[in-house]
N, C-alpha and C. Protein backbone atom coordinates (compact mmCIF):
# COMPACT_ATOMS: atom_id res chain seq x y z
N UNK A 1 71.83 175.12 73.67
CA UNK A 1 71.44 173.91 74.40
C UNK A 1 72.19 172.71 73.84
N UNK A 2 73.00 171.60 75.06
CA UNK A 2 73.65 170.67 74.28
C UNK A 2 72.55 169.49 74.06
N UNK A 3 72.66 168.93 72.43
CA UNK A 3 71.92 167.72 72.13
C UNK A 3 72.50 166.15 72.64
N UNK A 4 71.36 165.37 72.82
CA UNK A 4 72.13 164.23 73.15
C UNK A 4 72.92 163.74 71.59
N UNK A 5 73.02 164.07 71.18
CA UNK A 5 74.21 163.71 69.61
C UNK A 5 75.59 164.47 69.98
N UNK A 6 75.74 165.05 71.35
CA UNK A 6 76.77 165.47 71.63
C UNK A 6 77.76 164.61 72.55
N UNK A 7 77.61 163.07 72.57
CA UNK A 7 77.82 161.88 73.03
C UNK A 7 79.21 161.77 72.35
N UNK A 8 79.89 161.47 73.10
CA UNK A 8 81.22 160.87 71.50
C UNK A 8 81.79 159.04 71.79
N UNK A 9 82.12 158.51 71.01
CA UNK A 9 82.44 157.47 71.65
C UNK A 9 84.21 157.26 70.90
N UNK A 10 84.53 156.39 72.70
CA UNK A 10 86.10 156.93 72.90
C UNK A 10 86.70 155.61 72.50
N UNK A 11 87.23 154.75 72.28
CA UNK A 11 88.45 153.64 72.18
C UNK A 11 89.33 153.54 73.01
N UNK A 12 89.41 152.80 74.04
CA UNK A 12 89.92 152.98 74.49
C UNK A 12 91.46 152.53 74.02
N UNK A 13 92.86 153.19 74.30
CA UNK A 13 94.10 152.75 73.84
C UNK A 13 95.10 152.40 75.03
N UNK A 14 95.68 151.26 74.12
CA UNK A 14 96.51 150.61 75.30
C UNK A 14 98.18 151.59 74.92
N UNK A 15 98.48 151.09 75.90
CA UNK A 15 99.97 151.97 76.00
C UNK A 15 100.87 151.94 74.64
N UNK A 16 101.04 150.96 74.04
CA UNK A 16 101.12 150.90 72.43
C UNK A 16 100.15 151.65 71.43
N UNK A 17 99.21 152.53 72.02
CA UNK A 17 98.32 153.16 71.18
C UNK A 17 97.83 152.03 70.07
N UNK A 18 97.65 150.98 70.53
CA UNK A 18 96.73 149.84 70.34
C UNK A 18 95.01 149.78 70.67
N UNK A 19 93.86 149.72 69.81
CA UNK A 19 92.39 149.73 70.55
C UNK A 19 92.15 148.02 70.39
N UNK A 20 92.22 147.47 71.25
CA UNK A 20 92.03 146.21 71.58
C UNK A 20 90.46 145.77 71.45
N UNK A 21 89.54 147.03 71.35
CA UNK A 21 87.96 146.93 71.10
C UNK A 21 88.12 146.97 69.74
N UNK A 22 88.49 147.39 69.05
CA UNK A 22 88.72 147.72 67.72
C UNK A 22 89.20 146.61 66.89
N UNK A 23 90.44 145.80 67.69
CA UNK A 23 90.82 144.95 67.20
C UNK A 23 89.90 143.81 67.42
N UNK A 24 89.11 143.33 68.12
CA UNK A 24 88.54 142.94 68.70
C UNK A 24 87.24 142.66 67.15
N UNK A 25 86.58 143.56 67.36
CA UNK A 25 85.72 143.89 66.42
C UNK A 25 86.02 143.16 64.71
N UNK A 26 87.76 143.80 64.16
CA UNK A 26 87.65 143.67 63.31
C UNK A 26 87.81 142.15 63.29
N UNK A 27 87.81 140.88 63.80
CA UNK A 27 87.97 139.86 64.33
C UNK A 27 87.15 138.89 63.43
N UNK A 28 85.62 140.16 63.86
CA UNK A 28 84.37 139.39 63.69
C UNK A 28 83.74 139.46 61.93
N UNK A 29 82.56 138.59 61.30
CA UNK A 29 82.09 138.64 60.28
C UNK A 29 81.53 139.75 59.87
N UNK A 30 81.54 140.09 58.78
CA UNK A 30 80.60 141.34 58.25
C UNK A 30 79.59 141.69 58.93
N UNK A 31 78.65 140.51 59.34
CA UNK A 31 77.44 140.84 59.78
C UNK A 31 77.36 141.65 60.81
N UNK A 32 78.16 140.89 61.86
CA UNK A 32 78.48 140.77 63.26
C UNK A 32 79.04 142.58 63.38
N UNK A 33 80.18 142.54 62.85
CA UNK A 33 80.72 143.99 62.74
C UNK A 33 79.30 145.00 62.50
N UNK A 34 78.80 144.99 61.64
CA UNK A 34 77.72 145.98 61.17
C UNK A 34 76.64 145.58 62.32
N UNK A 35 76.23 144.71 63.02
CA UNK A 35 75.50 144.68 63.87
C UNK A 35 76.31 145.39 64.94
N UNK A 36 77.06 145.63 65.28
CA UNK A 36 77.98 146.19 66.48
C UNK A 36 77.80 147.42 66.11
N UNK A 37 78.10 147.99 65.13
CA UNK A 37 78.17 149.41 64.48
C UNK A 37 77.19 149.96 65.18
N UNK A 38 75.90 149.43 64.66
CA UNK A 38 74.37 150.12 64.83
C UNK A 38 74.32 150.14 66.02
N UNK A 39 74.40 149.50 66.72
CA UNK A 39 74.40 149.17 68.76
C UNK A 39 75.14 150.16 69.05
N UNK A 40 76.58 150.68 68.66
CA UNK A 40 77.62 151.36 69.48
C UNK A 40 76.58 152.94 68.44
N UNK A 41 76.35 152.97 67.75
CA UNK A 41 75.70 154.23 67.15
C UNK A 41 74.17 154.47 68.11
N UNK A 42 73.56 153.62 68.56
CA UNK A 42 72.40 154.01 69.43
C UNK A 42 72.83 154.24 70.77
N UNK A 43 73.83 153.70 71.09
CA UNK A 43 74.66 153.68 72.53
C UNK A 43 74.62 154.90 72.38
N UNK A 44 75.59 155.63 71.09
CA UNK A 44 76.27 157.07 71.48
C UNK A 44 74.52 158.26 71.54
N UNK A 45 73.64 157.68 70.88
CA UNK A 45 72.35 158.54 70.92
C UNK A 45 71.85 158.89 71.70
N UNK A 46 71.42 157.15 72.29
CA UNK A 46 70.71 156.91 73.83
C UNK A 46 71.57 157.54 74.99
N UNK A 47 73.01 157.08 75.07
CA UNK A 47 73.68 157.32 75.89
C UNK A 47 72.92 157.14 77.29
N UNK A 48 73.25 157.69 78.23
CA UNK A 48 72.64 157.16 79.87
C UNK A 48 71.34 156.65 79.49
N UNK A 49 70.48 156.74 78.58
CA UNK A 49 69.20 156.71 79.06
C UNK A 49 69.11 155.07 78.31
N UNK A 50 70.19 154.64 77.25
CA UNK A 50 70.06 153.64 76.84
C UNK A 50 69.16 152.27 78.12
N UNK A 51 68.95 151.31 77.25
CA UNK A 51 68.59 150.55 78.16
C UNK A 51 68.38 148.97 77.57
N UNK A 52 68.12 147.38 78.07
CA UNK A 52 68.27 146.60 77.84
C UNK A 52 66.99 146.43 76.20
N UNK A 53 67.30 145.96 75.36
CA UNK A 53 68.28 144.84 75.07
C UNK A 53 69.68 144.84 74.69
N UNK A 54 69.77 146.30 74.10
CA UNK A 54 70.96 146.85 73.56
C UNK A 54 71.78 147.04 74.68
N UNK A 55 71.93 147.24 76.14
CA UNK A 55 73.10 147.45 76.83
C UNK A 55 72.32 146.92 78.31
N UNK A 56 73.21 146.79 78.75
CA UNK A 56 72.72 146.09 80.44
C UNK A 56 74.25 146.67 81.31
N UNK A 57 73.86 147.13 82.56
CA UNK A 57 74.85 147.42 83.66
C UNK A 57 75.46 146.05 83.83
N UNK A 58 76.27 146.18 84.25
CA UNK A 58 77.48 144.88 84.79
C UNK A 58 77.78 144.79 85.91
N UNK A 59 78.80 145.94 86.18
CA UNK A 59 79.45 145.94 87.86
C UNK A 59 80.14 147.32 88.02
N UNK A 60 80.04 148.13 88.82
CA UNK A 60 80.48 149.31 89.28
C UNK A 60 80.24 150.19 88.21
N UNK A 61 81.46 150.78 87.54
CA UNK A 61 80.86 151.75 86.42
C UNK A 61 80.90 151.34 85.24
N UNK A 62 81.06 149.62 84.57
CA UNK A 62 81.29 148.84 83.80
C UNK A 62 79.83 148.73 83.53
N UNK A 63 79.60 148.71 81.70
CA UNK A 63 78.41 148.49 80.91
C UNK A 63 78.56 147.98 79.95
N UNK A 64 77.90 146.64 79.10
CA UNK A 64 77.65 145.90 78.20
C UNK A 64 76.97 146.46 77.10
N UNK A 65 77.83 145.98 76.16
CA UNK A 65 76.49 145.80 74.86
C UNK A 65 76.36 144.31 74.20
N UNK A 66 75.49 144.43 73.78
CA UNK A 66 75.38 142.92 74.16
C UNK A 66 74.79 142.47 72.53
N UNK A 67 75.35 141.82 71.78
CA UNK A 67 75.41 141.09 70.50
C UNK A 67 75.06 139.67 70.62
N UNK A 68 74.04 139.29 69.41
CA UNK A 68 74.48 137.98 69.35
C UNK A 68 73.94 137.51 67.65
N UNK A 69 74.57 136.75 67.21
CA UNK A 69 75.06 136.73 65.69
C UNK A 69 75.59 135.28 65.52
N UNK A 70 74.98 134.71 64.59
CA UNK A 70 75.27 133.05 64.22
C UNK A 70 75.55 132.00 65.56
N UNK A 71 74.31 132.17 66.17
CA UNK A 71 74.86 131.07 67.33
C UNK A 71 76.10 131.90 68.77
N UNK A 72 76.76 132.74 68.43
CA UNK A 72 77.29 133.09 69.16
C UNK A 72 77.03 134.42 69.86
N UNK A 73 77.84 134.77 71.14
CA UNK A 73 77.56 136.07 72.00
C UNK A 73 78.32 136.56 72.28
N UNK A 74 78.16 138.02 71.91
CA UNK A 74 79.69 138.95 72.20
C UNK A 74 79.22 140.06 73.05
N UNK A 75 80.21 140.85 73.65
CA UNK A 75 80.11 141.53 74.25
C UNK A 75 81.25 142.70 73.86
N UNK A 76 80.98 143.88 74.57
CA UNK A 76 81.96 145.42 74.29
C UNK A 76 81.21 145.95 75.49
N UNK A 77 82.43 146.07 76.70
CA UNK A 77 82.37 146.83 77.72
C UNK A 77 82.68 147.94 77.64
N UNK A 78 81.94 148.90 78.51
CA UNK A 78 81.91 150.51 78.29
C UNK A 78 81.80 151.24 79.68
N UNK A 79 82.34 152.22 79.60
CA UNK A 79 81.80 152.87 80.51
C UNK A 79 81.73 154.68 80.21
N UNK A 80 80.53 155.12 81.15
CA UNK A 80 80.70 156.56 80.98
C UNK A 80 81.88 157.31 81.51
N UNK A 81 82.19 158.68 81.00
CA UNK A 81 83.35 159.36 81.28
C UNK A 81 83.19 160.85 81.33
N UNK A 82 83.72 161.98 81.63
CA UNK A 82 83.33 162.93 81.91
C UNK A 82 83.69 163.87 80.85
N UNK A 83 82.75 164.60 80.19
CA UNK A 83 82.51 165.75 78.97
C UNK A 83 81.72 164.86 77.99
N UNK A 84 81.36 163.89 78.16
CA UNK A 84 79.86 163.00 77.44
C UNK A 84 80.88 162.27 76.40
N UNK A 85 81.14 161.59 77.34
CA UNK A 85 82.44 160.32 76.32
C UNK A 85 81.96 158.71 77.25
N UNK A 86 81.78 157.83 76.11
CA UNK A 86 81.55 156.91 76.28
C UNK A 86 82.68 155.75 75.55
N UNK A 87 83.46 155.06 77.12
CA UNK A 87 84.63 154.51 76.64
C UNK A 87 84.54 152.72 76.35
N UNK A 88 84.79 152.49 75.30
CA UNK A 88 84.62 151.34 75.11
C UNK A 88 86.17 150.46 75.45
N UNK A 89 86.07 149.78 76.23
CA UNK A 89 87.12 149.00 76.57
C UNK A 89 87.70 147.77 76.39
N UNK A 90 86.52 146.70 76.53
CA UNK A 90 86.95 145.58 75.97
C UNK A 90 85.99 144.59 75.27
N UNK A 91 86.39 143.80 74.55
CA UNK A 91 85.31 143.06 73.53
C UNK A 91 85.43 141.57 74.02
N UNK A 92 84.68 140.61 74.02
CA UNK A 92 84.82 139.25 74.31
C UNK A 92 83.73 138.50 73.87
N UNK A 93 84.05 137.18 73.25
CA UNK A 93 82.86 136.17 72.85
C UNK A 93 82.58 135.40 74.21
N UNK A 94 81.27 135.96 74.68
CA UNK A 94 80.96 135.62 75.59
C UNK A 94 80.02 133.58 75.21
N UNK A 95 80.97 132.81 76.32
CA UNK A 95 80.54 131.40 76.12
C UNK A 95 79.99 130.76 77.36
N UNK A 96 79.22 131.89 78.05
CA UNK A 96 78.88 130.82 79.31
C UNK A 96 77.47 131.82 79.57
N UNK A 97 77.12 131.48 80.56
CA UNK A 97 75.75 132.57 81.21
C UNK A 97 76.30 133.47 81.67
N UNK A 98 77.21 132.76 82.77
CA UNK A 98 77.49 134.37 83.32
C UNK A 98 79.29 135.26 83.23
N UNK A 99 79.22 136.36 82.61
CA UNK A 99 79.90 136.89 82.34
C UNK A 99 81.45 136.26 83.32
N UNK A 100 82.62 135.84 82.36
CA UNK A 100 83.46 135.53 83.37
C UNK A 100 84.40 136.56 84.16
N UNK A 101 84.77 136.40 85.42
CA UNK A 101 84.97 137.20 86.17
C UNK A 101 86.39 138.12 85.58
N UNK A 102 87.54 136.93 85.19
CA UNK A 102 88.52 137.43 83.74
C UNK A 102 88.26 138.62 83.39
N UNK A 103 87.15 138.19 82.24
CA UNK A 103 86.56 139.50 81.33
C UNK A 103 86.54 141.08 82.15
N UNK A 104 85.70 140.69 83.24
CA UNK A 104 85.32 142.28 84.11
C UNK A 104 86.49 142.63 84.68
N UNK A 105 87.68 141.74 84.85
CA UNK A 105 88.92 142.31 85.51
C UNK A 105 90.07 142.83 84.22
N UNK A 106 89.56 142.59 83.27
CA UNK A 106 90.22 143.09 82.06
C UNK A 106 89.72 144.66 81.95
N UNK A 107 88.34 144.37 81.75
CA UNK A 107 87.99 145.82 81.62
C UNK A 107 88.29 147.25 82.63
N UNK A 108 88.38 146.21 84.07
CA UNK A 108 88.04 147.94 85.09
C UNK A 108 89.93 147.57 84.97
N UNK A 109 90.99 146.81 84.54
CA UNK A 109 92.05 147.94 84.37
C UNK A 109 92.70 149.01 83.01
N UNK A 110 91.96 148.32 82.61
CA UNK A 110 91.81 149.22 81.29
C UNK A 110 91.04 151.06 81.63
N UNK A 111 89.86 150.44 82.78
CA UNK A 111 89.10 151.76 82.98
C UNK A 111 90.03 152.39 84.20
N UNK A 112 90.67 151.56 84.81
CA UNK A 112 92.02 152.69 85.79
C UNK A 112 92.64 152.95 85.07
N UNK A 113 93.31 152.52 84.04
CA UNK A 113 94.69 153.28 83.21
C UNK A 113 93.90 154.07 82.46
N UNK A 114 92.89 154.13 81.95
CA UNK A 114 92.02 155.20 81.20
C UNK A 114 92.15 156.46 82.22
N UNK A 115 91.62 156.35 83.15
CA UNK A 115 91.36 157.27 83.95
C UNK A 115 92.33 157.84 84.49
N UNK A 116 93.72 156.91 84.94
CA UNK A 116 95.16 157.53 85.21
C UNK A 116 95.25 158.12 83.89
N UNK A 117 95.28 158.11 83.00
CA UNK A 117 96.30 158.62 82.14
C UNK A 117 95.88 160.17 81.64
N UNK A 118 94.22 159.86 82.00
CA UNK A 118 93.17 161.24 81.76
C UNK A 118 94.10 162.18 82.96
N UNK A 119 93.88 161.30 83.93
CA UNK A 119 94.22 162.89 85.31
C UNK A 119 95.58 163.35 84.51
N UNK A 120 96.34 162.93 84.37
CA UNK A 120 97.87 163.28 84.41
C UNK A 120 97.93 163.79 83.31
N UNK A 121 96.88 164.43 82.15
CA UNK A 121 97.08 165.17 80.77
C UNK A 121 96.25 166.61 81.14
């Protein structure tokens, strides 16, 4: 029987085999980082069944996790993927209420070239 600990979580890489979530991350303060850790570690637990405060839907197959640490708000977009992979795509200090539209158009091409590059291997 598969366990939900059979979740993996993916990075996504840019064509430079660059993780721009990664880089992203290492950006931030100790705290901040280790608060991200624990979130992206219950993400991979919870996985689908996760639910708000730790992650909120966004737009199409785009999902949030959602940080916030000294006054400020970050975000790491994700989405699910097929064989129980959860792809993290892009990171942003979120500075307004509502998510800027930028941000979500960063992520879903990151999640087409993810997904092109999956078919074609």
């Amino acid at each position: 029987m598969t366990g939900q600990s059979d979740w993996r979580i993916v990075f996504y890489l840019d064509e430079r085999g660059q993780s721009p979530v990664e880089d992203f991350l290492d950006q931030l303060d100790d705290k901040t980082q280790l608060r991200f850790a624990w979130s992206i570690e219950q993400l991979r637990q919870r996985n689908l069944r996760a639910q708000a405060p730790l992650v909120k839907p966004l737009e199409g197959k785009l999902w949030e996790i959602r940080e916030a640490s000294h006054g400020n708000i970050y975000r790491v977009l994700y989405f699910f993927f097929t064989g129980r992979q959860i792809v993290l795509v892009h990171g942003f200090q979120k500075k307004t209420q509502k998510t800027p539209r930028r941000e979500i158009e960063i992520a879903e091409q990151r999640l087409d070239d993810f997904i092109q590059r999956m078919e074609r291997e």
